[in-house]
C-alpha atoms as a PDB file:
ATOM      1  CA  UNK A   1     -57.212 178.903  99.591  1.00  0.00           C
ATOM      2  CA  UNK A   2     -57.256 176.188  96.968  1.00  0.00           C
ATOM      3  CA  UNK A   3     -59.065 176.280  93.827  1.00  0.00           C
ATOM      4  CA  UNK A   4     -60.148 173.411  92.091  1.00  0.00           C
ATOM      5  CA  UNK A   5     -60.665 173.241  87.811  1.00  0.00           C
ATOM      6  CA  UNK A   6     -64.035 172.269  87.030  1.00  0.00           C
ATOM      7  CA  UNK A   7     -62.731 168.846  85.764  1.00  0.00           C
ATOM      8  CA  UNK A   8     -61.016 167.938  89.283  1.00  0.00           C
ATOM      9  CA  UNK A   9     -64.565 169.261  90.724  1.00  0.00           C
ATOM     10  CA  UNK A  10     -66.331 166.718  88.038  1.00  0.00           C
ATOM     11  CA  UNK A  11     -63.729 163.673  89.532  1.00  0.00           C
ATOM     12  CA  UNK A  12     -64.430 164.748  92.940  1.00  0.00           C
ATOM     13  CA  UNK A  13     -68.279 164.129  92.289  1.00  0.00           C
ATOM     14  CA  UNK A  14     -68.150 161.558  90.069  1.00  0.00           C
ATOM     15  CA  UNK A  15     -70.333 163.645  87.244  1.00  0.00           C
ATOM     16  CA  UNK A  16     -69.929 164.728  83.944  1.00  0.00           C
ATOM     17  CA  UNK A  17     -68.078 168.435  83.421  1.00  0.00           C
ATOM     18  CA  UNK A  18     -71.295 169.542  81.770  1.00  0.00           C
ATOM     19  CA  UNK A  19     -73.155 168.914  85.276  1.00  0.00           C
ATOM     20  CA  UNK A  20     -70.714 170.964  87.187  1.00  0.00           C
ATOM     21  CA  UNK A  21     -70.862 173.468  84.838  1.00  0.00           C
ATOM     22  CA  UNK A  22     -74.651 173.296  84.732  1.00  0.00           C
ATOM     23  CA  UNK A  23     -73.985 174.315  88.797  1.00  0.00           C
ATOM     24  CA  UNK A  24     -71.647 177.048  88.377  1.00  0.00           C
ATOM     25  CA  UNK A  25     -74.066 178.993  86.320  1.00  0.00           C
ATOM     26  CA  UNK A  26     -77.222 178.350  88.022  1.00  0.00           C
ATOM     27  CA  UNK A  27     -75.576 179.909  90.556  1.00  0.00           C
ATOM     28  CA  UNK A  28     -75.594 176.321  93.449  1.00  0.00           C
ATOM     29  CA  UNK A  29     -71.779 176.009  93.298  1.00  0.00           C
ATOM     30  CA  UNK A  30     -69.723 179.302  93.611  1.00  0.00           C
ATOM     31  CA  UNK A  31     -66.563 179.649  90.980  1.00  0.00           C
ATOM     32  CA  UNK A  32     -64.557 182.273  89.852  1.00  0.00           C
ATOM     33  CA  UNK A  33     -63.210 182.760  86.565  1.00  0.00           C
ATOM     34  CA  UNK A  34     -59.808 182.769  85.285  1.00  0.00           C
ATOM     35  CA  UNK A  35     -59.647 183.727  81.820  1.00  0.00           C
ATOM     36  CA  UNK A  36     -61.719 181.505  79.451  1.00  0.00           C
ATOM     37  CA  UNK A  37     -62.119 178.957  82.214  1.00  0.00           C
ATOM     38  CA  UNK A  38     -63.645 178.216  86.086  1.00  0.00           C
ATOM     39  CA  UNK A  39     -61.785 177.910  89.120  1.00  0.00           C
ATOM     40  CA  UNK A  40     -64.084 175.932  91.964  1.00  0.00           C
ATOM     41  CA  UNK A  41     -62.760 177.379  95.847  1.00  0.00           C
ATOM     42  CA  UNK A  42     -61.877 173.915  97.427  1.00  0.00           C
ATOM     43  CA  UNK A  43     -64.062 174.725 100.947  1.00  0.00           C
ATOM     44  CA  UNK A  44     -67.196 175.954  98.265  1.00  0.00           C
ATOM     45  CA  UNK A  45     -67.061 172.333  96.698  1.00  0.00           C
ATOM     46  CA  UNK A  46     -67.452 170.904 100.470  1.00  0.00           C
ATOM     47  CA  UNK A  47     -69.789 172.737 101.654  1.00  0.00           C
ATOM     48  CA  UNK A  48     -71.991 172.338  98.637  1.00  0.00           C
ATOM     49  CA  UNK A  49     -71.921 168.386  98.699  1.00  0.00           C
ATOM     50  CA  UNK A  50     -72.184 168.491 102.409  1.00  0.00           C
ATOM     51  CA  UNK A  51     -75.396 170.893 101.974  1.00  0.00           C
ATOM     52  CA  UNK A  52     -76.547 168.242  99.360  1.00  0.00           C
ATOM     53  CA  UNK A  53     -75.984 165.112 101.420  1.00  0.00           C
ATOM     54  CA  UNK A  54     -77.529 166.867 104.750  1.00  0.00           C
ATOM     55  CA  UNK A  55     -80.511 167.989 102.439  1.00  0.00           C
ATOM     56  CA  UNK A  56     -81.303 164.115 101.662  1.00  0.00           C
ATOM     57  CA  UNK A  57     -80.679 162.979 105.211  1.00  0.00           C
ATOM     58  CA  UNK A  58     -83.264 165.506 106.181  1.00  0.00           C
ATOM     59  CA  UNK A  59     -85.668 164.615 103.739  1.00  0.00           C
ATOM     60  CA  UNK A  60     -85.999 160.847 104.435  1.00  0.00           C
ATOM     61  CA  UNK A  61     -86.102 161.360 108.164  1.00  0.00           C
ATOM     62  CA  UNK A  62     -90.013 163.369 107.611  1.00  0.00           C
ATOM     63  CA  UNK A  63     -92.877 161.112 108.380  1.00  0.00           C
END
């Protein structure tokens, strides 16, 4: 399993580190931590943007 630091996560998405922290605790993206820092599971990163692009497919397709 790969872990990703919450700044790769932030490249990935193309959003500030304070947003993907914002996510981590408000409990939307899962993340362990590792001392004084975060460590984002690779496949949890995935499935959350997949969730969030799905969601807004699903949304524009309602009459």
């Amino acid at each position: 399993m790969a872990f990703l630091t919450v700044a790769e996560v932030a490249s990935v998405m193309r959003v500030s580190k304070m947003t993907v922290y914002r996510l981590v605790h408000s409990g939307q993206l899962p993340a362990i931590r590792v001392g004084r820092s975060f460590r984002v599971p690779e496949q949890a990163l995935h499935q959350y943007l997949y969730g969030s692009y799905m969601g807004s497919i699903e949304s524009t397709d309602r009459p």
